[in-house]
PDB file of N, CA and C in Angstrom:
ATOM      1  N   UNK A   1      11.462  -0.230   3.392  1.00  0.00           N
ATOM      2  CA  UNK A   1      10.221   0.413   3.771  1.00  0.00           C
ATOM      3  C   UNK A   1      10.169   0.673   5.275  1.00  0.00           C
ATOM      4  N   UNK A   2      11.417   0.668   6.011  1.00  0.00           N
ATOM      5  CA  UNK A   2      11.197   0.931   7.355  1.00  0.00           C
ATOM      6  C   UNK A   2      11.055   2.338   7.824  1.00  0.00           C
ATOM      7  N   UNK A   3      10.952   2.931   6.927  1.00  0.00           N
ATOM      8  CA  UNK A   3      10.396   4.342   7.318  1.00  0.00           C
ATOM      9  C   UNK A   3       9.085   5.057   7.236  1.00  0.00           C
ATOM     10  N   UNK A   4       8.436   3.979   6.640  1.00  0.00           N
ATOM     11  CA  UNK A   4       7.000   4.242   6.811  1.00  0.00           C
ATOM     12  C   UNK A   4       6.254   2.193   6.723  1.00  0.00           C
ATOM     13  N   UNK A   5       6.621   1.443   7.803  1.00  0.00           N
ATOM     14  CA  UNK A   5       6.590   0.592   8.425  1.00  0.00           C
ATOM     15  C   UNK A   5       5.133   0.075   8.049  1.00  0.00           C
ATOM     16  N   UNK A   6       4.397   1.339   8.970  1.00  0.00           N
ATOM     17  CA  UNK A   6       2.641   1.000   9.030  1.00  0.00           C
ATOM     18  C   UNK A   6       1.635   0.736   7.595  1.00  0.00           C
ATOM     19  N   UNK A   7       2.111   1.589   6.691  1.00  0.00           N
ATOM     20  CA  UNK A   7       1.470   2.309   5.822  1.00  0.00           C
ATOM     21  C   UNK A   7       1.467   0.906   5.019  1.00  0.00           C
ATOM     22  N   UNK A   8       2.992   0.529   4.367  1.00  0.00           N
ATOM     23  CA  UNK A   8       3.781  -0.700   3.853  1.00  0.00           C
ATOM     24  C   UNK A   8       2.995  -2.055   4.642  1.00  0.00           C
ATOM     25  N   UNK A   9       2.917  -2.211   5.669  1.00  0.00           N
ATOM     26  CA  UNK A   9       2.316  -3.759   5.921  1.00  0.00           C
ATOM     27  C   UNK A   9       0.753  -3.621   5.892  1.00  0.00           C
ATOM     28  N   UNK A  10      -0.196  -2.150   5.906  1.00  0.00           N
ATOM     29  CA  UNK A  10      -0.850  -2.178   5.663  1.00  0.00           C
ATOM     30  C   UNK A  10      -1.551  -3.040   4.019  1.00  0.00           C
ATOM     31  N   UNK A  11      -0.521  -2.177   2.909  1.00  0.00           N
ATOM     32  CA  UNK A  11      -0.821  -2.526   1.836  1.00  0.00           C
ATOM     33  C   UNK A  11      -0.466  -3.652   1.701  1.00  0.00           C
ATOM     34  N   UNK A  12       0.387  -4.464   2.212  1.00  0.00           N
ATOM     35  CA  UNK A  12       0.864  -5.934   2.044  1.00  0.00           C
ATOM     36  C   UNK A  12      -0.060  -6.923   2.215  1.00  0.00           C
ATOM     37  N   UNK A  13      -0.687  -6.754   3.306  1.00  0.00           N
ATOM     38  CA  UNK A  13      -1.446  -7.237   4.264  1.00  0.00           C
ATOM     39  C   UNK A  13      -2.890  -7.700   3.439  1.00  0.00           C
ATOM     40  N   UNK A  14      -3.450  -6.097   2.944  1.00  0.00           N
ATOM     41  CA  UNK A  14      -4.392  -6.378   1.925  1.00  0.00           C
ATOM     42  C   UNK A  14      -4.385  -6.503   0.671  1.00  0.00           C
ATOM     43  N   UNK A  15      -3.121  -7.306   0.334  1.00  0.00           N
ATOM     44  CA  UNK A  15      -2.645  -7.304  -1.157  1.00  0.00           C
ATOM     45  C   UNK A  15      -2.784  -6.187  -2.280  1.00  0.00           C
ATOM     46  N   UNK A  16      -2.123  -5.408  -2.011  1.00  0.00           N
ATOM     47  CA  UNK A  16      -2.260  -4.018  -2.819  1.00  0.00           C
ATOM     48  C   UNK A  16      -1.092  -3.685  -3.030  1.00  0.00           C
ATOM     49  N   UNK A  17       0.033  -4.881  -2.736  1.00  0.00           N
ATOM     50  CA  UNK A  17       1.227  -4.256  -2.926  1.00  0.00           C
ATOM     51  C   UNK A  17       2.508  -5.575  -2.492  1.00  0.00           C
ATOM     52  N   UNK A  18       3.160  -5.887  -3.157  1.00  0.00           N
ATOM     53  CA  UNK A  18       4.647  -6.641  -2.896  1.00  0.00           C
ATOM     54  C   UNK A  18       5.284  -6.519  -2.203  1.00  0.00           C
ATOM     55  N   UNK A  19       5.880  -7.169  -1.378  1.00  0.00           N
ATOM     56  CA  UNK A  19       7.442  -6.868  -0.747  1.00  0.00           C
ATOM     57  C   UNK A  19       8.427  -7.554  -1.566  1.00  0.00           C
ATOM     58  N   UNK A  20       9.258  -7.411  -2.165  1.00  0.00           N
ATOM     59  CA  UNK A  20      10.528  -8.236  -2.640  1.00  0.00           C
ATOM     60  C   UNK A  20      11.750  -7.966  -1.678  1.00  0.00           C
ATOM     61  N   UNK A  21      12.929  -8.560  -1.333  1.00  0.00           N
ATOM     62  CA  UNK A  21      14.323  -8.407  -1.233  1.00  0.00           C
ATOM     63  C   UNK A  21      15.203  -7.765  -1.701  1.00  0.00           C
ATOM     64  N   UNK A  22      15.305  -7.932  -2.865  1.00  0.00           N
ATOM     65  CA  UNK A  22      16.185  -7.875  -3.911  1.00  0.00           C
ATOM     66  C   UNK A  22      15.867  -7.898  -5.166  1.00  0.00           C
ATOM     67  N   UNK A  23      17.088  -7.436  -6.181  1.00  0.00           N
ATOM     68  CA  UNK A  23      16.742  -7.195  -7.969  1.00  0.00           C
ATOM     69  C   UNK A  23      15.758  -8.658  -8.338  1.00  0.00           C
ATOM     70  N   UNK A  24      16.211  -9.913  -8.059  1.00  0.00           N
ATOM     71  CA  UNK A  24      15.393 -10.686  -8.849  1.00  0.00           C
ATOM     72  C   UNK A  24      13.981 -10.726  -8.174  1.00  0.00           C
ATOM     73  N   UNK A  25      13.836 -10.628  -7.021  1.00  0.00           N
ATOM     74  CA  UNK A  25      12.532 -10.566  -6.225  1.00  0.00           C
ATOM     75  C   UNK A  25      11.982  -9.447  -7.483  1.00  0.00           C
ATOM     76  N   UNK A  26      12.609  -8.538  -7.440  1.00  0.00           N
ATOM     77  CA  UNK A  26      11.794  -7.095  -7.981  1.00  0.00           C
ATOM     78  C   UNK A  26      11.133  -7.692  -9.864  1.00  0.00           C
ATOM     79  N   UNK A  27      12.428  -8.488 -10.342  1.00  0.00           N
ATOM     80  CA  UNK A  27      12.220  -8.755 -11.449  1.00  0.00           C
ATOM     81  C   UNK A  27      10.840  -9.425 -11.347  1.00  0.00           C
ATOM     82  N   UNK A  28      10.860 -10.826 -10.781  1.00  0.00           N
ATOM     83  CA  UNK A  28       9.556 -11.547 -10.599  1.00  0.00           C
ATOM     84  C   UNK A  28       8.073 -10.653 -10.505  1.00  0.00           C
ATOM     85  N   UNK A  29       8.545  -9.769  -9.550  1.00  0.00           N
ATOM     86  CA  UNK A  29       7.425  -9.069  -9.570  1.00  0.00           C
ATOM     87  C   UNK A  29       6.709  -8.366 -10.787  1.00  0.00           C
ATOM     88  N   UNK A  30       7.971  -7.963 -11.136  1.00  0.00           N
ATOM     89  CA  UNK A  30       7.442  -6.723 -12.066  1.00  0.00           C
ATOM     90  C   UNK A  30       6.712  -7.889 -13.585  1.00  0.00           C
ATOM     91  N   UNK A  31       7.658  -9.066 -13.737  1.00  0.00           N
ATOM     92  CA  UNK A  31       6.623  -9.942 -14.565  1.00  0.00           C
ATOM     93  C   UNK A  31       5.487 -10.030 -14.112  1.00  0.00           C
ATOM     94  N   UNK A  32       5.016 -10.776 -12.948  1.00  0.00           N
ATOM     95  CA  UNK A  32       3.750 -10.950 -12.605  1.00  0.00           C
ATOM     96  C   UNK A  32       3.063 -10.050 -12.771  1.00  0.00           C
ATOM     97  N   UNK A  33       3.064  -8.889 -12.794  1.00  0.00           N
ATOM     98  CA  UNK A  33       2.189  -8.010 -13.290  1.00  0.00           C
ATOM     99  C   UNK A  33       2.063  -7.639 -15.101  1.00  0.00           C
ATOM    100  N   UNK A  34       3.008  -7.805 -15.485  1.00  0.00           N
ATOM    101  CA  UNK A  34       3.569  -7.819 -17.402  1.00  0.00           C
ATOM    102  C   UNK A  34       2.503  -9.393 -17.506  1.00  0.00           C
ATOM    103  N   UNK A  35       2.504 -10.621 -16.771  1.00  0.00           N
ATOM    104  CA  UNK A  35       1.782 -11.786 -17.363  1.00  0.00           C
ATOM    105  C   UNK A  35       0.618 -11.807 -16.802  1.00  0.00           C
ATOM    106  N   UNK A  36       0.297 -11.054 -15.884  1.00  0.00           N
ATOM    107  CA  UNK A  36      -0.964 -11.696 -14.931  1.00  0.00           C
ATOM    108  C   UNK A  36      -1.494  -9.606 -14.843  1.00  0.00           C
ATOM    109  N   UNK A  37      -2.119  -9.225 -16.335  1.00  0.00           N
ATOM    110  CA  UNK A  37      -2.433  -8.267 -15.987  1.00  0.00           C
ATOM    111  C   UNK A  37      -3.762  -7.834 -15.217  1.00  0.00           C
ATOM    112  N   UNK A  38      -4.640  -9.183 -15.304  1.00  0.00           N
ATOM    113  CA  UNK A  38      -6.260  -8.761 -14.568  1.00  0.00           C
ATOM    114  C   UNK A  38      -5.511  -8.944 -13.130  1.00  0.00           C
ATOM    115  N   UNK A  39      -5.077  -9.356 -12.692  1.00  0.00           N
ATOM    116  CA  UNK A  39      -4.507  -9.589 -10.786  1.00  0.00           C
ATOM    117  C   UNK A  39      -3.542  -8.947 -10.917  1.00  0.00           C
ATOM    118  N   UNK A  40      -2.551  -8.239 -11.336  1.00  0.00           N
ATOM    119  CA  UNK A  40      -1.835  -6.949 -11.489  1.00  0.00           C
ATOM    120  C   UNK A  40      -2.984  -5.822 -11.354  1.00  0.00           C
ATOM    121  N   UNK A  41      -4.030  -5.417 -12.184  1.00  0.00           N
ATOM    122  CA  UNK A  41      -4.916  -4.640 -12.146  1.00  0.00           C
ATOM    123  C   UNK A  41      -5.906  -4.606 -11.063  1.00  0.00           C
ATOM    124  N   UNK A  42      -5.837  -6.058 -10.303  1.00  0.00           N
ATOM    125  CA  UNK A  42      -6.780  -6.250  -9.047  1.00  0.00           C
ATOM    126  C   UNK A  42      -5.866  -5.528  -7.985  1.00  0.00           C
ATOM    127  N   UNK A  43      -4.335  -5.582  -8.139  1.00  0.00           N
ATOM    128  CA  UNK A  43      -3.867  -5.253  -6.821  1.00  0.00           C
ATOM    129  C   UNK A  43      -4.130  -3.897  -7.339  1.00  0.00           C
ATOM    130  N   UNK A  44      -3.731  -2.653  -8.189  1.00  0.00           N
ATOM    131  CA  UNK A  44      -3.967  -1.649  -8.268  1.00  0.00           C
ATOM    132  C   UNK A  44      -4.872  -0.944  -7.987  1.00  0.00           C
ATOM    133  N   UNK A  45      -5.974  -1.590  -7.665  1.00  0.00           N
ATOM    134  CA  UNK A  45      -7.683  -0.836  -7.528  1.00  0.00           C
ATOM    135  C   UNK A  45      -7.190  -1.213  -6.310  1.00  0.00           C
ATOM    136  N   UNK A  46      -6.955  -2.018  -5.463  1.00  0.00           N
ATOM    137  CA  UNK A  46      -6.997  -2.216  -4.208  1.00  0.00           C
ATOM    138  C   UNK A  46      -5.795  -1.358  -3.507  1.00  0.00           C
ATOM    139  N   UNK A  47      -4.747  -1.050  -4.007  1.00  0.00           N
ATOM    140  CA  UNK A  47      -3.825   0.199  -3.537  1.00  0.00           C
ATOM    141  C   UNK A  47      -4.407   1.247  -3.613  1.00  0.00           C
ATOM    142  N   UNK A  48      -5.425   1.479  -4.873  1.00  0.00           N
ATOM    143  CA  UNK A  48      -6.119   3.280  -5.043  1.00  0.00           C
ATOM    144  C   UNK A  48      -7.319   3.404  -4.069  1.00  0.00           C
ATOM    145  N   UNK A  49      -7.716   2.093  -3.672  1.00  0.00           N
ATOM    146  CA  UNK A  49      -8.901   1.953  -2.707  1.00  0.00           C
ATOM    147  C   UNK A  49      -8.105   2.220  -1.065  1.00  0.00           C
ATOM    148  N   UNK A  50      -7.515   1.872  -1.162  1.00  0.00           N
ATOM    149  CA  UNK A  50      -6.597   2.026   0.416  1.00  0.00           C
ATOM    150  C   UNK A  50      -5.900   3.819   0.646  1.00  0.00           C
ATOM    151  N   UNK A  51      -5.605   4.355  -0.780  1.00  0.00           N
ATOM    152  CA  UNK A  51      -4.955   5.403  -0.275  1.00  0.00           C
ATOM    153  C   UNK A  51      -6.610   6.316  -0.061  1.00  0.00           C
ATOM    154  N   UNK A  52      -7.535   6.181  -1.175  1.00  0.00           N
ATOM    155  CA  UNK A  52      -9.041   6.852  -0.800  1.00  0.00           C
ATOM    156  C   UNK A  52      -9.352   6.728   0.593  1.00  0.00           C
ATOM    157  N   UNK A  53      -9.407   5.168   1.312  1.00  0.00           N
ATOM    158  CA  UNK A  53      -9.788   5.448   2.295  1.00  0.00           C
ATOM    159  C   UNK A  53      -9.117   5.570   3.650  1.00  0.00           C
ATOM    160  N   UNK A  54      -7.868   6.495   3.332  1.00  0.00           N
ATOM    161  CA  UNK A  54      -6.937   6.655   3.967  1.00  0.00           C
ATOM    162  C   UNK A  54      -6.627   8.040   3.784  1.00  0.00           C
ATOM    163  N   UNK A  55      -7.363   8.653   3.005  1.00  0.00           N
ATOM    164  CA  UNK A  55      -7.162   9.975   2.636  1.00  0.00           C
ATOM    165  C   UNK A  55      -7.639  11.072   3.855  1.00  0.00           C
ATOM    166  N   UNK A  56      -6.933  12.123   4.316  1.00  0.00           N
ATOM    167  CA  UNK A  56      -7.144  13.088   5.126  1.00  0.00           C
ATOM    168  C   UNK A  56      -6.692  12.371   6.478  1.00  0.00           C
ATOM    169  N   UNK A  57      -5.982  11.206   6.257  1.00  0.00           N
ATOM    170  CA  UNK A  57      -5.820  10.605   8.047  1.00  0.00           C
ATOM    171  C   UNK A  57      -5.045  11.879   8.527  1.00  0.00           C
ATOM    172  N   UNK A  58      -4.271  12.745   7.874  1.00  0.00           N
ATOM    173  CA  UNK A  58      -3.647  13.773   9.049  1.00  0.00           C
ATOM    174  C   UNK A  58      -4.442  14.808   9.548  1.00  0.00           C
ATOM    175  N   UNK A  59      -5.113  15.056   9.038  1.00  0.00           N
ATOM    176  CA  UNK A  59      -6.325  16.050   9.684  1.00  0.00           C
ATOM    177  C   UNK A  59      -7.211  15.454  10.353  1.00  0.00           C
ATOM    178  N   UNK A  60      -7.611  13.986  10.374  1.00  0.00           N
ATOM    179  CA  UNK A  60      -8.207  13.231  11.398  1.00  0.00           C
ATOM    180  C   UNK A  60      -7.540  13.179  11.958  1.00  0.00           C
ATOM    181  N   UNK A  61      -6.258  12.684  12.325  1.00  0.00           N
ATOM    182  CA  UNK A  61      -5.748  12.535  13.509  1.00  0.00           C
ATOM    183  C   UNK A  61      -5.516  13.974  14.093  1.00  0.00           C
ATOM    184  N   UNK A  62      -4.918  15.211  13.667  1.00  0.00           N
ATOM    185  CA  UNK A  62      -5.247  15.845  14.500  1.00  0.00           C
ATOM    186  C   UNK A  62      -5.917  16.554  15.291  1.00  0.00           C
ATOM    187  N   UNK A  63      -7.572  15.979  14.200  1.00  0.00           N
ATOM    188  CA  UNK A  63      -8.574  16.840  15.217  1.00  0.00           C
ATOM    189  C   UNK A  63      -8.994  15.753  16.327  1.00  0.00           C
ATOM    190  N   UNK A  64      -8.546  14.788  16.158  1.00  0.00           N
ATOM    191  CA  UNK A  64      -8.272  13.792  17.326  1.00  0.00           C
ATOM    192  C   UNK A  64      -7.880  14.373  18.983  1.00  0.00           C
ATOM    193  N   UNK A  65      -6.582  14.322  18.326  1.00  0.00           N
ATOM    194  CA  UNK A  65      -5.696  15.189  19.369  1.00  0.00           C
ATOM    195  C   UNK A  65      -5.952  16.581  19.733  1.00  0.00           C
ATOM    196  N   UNK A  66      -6.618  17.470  19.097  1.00  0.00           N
ATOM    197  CA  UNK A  66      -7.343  18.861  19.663  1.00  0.00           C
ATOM    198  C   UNK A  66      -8.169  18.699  21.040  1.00  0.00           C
ATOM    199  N   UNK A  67      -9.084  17.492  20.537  1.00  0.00           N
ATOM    200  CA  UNK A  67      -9.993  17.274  21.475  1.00  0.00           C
ATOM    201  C   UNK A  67      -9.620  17.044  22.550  1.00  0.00           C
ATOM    202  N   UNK A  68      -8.496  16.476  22.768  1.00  0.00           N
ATOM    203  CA  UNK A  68      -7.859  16.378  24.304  1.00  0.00           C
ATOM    204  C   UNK A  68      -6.861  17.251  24.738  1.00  0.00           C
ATOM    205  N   UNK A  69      -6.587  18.304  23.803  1.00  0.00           N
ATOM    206  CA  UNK A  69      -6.021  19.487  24.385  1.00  0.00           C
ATOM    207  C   UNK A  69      -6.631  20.596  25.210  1.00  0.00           C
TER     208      UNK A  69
END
């Protein structure tokens, strides 16, 4: 995820999303969500809640930057 760094520790940060290592990291994960579907389903509302209120950041930011042009 080092190519979009910010975005990734954002969602980490507010639990909306995993980091694993590796295949078994990934495996674990992907159970925890197959056994633990209400907190599988909690992180999902909380990823769709983060990209909503994250929505249009590129047109905010550049009418950001207009203003000081």
């Amino acid at each position: 995820m080092f190519n979009f760094r910010d975005i990734s520790e954002l969602f980490i940060r507010n639990k909306a999303a995993i980091m694993v290592n590796d295949a078994q990291e990934l495996k674990k994960g992907v159970s925890f969500m197959f056994n633990d579907p209400i907190r599988g389903r909690e992180m999902g509302e909380r990823a769709r809640k983060l990209i909503y209120d994250n929505k249009g950041a590129t047109v905010k930011t550049v009418e950001l930057i207009k203003a000081f042009l």
